[in-house]
Protein backbone atom coordinates (compact mmCIF):
# COMPACT_ATOMS: atom_id res chain seq x y z
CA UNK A 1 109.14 75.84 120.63
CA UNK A 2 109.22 79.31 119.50
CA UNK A 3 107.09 82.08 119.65
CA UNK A 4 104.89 82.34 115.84
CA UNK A 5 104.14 85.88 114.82
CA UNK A 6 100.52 84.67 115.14
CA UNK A 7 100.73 84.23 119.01
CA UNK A 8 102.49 87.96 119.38
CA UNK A 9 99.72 89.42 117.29
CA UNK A 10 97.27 87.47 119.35
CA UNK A 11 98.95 89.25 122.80
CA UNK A 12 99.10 92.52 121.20
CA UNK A 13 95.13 92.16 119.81
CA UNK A 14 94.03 90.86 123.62
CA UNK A 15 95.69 93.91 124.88
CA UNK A 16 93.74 96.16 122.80
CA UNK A 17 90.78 94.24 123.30
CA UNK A 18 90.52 94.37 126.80
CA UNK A 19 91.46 90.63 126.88
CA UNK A 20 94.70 89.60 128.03
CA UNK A 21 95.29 87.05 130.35
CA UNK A 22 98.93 87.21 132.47
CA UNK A 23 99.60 83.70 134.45
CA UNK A 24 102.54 84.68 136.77
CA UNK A 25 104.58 81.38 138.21
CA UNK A 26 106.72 83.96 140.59
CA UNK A 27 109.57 86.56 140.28
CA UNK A 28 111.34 84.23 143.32
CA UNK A 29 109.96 80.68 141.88
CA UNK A 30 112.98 79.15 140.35
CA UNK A 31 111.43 75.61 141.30
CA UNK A 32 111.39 74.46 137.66
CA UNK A 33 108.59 71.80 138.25
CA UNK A 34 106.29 74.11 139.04
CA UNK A 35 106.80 76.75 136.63
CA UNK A 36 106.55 73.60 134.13
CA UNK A 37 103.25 72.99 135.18
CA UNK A 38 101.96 76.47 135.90
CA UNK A 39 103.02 77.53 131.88
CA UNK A 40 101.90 73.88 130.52
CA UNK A 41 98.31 74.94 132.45
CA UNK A 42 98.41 79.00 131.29
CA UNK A 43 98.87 77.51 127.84
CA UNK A 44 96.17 74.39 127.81
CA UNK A 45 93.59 76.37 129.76
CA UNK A 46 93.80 79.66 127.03
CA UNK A 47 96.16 82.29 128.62
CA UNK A 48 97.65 84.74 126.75
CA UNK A 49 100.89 85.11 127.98
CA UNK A 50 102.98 83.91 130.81
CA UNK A 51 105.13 85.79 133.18
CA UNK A 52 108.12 83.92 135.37
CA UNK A 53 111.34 84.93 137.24
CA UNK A 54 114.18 86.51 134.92
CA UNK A 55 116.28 83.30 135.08
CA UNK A 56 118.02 81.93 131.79
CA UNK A 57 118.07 78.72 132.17
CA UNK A 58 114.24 78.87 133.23
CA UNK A 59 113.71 80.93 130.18
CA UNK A 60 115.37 78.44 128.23
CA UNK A 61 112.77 75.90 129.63
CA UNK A 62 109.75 77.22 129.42
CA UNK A 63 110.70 78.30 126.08
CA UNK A 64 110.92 74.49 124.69
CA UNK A 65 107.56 74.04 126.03
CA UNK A 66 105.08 76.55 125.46
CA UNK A 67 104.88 79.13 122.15
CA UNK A 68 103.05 81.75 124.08
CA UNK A 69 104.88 84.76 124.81
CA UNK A 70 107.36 84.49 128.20
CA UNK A 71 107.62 87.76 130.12
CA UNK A 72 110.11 87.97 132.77
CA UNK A 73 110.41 89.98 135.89
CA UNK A 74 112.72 91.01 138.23
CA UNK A 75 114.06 94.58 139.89
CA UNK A 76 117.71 93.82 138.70
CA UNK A 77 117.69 95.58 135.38
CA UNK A 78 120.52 93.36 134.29
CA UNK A 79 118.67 90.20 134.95
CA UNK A 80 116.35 90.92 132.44
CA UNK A 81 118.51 91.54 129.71
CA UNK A 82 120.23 88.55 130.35
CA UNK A 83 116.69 86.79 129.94
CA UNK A 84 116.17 88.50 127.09
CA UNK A 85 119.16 87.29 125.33
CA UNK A 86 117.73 83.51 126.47
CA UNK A 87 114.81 84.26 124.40
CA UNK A 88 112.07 85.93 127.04
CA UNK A 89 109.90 88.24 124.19
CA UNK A 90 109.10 91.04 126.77
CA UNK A 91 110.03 92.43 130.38
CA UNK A 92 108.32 93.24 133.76
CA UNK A 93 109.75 95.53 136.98
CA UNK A 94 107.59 94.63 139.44
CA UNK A 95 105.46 91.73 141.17
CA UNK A 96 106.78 93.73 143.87
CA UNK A 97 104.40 91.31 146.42
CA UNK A 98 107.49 89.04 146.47
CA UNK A 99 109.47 91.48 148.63
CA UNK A 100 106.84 93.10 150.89
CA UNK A 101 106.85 90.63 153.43
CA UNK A 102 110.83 91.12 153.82
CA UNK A 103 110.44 94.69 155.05
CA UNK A 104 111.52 95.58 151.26
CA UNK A 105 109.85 98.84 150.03
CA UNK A 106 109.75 100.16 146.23
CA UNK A 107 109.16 103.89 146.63
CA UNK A 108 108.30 105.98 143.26
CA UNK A 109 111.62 107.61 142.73
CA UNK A 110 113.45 103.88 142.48
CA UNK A 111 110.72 102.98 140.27
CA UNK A 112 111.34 105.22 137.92
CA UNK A 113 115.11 104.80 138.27
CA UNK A 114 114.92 100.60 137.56
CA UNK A 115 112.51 101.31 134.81
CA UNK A 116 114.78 104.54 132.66
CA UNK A 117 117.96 101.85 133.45
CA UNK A 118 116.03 98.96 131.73
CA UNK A 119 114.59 101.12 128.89
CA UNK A 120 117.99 102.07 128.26
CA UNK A 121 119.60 98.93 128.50
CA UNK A 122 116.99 97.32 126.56
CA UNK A 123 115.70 99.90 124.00
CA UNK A 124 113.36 98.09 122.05
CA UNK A 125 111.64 95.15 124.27
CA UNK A 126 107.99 95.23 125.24
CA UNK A 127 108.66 96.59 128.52
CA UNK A 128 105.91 96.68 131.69
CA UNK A 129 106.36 98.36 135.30
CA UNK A 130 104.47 97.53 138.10
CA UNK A 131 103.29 100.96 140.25
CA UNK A 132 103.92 100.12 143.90
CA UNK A 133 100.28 99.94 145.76
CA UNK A 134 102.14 100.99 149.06
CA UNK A 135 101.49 104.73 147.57
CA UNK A 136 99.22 106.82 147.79
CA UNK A 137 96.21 106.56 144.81
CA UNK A 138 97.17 110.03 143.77
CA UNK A 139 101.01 109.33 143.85
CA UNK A 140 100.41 105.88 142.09
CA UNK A 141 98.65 107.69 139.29
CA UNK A 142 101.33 110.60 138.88
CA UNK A 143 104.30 107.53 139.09
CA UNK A 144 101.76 105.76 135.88
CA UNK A 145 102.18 108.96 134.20
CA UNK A 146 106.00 108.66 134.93
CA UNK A 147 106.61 105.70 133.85
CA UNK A 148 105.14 106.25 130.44
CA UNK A 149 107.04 109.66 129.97
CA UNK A 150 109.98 107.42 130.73
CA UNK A 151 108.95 104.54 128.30
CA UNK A 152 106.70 102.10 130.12
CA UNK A 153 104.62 100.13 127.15
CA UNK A 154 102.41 98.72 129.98
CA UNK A 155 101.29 99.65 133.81
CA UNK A 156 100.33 96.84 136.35
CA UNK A 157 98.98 97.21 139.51
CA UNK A 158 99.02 95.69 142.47
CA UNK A 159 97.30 95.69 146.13
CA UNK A 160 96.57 91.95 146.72
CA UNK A 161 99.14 92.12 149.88
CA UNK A 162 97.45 95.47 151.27
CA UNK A 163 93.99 93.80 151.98
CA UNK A 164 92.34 92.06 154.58
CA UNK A 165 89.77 90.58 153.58
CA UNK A 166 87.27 89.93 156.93
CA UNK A 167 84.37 87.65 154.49
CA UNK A 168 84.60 84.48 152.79
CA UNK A 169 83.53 83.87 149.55
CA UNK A 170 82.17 85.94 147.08
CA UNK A 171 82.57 89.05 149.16
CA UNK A 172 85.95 88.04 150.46
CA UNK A 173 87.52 87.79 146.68
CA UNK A 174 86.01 91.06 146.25
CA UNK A 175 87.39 92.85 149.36
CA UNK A 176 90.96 90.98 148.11
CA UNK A 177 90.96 92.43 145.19
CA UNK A 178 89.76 95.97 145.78
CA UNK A 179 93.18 97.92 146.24
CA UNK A 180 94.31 96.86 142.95
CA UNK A 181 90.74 97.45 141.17
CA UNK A 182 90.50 100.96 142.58
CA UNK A 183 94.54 101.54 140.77
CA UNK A 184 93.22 99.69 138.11
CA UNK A 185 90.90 102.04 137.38
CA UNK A 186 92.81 105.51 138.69
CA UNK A 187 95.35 105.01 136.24
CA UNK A 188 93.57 103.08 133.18
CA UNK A 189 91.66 107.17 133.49
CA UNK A 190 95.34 108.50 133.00
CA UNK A 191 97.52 107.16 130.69
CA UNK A 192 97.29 105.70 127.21
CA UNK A 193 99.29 102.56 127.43
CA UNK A 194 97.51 99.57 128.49
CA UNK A 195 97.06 98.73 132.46
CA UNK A 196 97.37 95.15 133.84
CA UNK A 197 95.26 94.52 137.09
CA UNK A 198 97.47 92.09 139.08
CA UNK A 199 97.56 91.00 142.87
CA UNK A 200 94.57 89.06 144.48
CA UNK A 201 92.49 88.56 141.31
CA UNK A 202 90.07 85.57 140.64
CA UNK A 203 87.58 84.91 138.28
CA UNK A 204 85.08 86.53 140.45
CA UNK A 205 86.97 89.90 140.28
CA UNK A 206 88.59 89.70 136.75
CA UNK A 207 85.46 91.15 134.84
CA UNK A 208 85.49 93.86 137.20
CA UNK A 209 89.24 94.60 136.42
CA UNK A 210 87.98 95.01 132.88
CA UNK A 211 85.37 97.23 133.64
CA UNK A 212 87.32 99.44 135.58
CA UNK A 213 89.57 100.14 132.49
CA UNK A 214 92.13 97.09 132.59
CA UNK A 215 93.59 95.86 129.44
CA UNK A 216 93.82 92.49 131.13
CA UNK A 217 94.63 90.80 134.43
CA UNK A 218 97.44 88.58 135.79
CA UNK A 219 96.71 86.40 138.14
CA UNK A 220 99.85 84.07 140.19
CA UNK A 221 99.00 82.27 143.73
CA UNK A 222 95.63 81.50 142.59
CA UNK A 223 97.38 79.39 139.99
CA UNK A 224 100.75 78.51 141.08
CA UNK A 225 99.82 77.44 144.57
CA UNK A 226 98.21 74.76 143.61
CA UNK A 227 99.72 70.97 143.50
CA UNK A 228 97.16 69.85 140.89
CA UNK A 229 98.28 70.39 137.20
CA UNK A 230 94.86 69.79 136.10
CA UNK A 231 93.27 72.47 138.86
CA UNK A 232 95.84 74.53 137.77
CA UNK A 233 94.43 74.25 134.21
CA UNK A 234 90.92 74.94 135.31
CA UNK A 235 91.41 77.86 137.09
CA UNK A 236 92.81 79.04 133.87
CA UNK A 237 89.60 78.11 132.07
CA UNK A 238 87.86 80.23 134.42
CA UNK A 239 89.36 82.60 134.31
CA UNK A 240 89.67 82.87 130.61
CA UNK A 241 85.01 82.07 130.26
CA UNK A 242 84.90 85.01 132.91
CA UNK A 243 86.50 87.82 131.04
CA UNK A 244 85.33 86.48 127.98
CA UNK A 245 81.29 86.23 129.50
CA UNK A 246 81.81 90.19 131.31
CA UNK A 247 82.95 91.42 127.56
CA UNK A 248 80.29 89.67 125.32
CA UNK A 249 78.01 91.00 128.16
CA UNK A 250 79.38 94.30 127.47
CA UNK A 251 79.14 94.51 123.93
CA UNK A 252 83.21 94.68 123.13
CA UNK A 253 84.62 92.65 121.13
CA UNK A 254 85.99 89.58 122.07
């Protein structure tokens, strides 16, 4: 397949609209079958774009399968242009989570470093940074503002790793997600490009992402942890009625 100018206009309209929908399969996940199934179920269950690991041959895969747009991710700057030259349509630095638990910090000043390389190296792709939650608020807010002067199109967050939730249910999503809703909505207050709530989001806390200033959410192990194709699909769903009930609630457009 290939991606339509339809389904780009569609990613760039969600963004505006406070709609997009980011299903990650992993920046480490190079097992194809389950990137298969987690892009087949991000596009059957109404996703708007799909981000995996900045692999070509993967690209090359998920490509022939799915016409939404593929964002890749890595911290190697010259992984992703080699994705891009396999046909991925935009870039991530980040999804940092994947290195946390490997004693592997991302400080501000390599941030901004990876992301200046890649803008460089790639002067004209889409291109979204992830801000580090292991900051500081305040210092995750001045790196947003960094990023952007250095030519970030889009700032994630994260935070999902940082939490410990001590409820179940309800209140335990919502104690999961609370790092990256409280960056969601520090930096959505500070810069102009559109912010990404990632990291420990469900559809429980994805209408709060939005009202805290989020252009959209991404949302990975609550998808691609699953061995069910067709769970995987109706998490998706889910997630896509939740955002879609918290905005017609809210009067924006949908």
């Amino acid at each position: 397949m290939t991606l339509s100018s339809s389904q780009w206009t569609h990613f760039q309209r969600a963004l505006a609209n406070a709609s997009a929908l980011k299903i990650i399969s992993g920046l480490t996940n190079l097992d194809s079958d389950n990137v298969v199934n987690v892009v087949k179920a991000a596009q059957q269950g109404g996703a708007t774009f799909v981000d995996i690991a900045a692999d070509a041959d993967l690209v090359r895969l998920v490509r022939s399968l799915i016409d939404l747009p593929i964002c890749v991710s890595a911290v190697e700057p010259q992984h992703l242009v080699t994705a891009v030259a396999a046909g991925a349509d935009l870039v991530e630095i980040g999804n940092f989570d994947a290195f946390y638990a490997q004693g592997r910090r991302f400080e501000g000043p390599e941030v901004l470093a990876l992301t200046l390389e890649t803008r460089s190296l790639l002067p004209h792709i889409t291109l979204s940074v992830t801000v580090p939650h292991i900051l500081t608020l305040d210092a995750q807010v001045q790196l947003a503002e960094d990023l952007v002067a250095a030519g970030a199109d889009i700032i994630q967050t994260e935070g999902g790793t940082s939490s410990s939730p001590t409820h179940s249910g309800i209140l335990g999503l919502i104690e999961k997600a609370a790092p990256t809703l409280a960056a969601a909505h520090a930096i959505a207050h500070a810069v102009s490009v559109p912010v990404l709530c990632a990291s420990g989001i469900s559809d429980v806390t994805a209408p709060m992402a939005i009202a805290a200033g989020a252009a959209g959410v991404g949302v990975g192990s609550a998808v691609n942890k699953l061995n069910d194709p067709l769970a995987m699909v109706a998490v998706v769903r889910r997630l896509v009625e939740a955002m879609q009930t918290a905005k017609s609630g809210a009067g924006l457009p949908v």
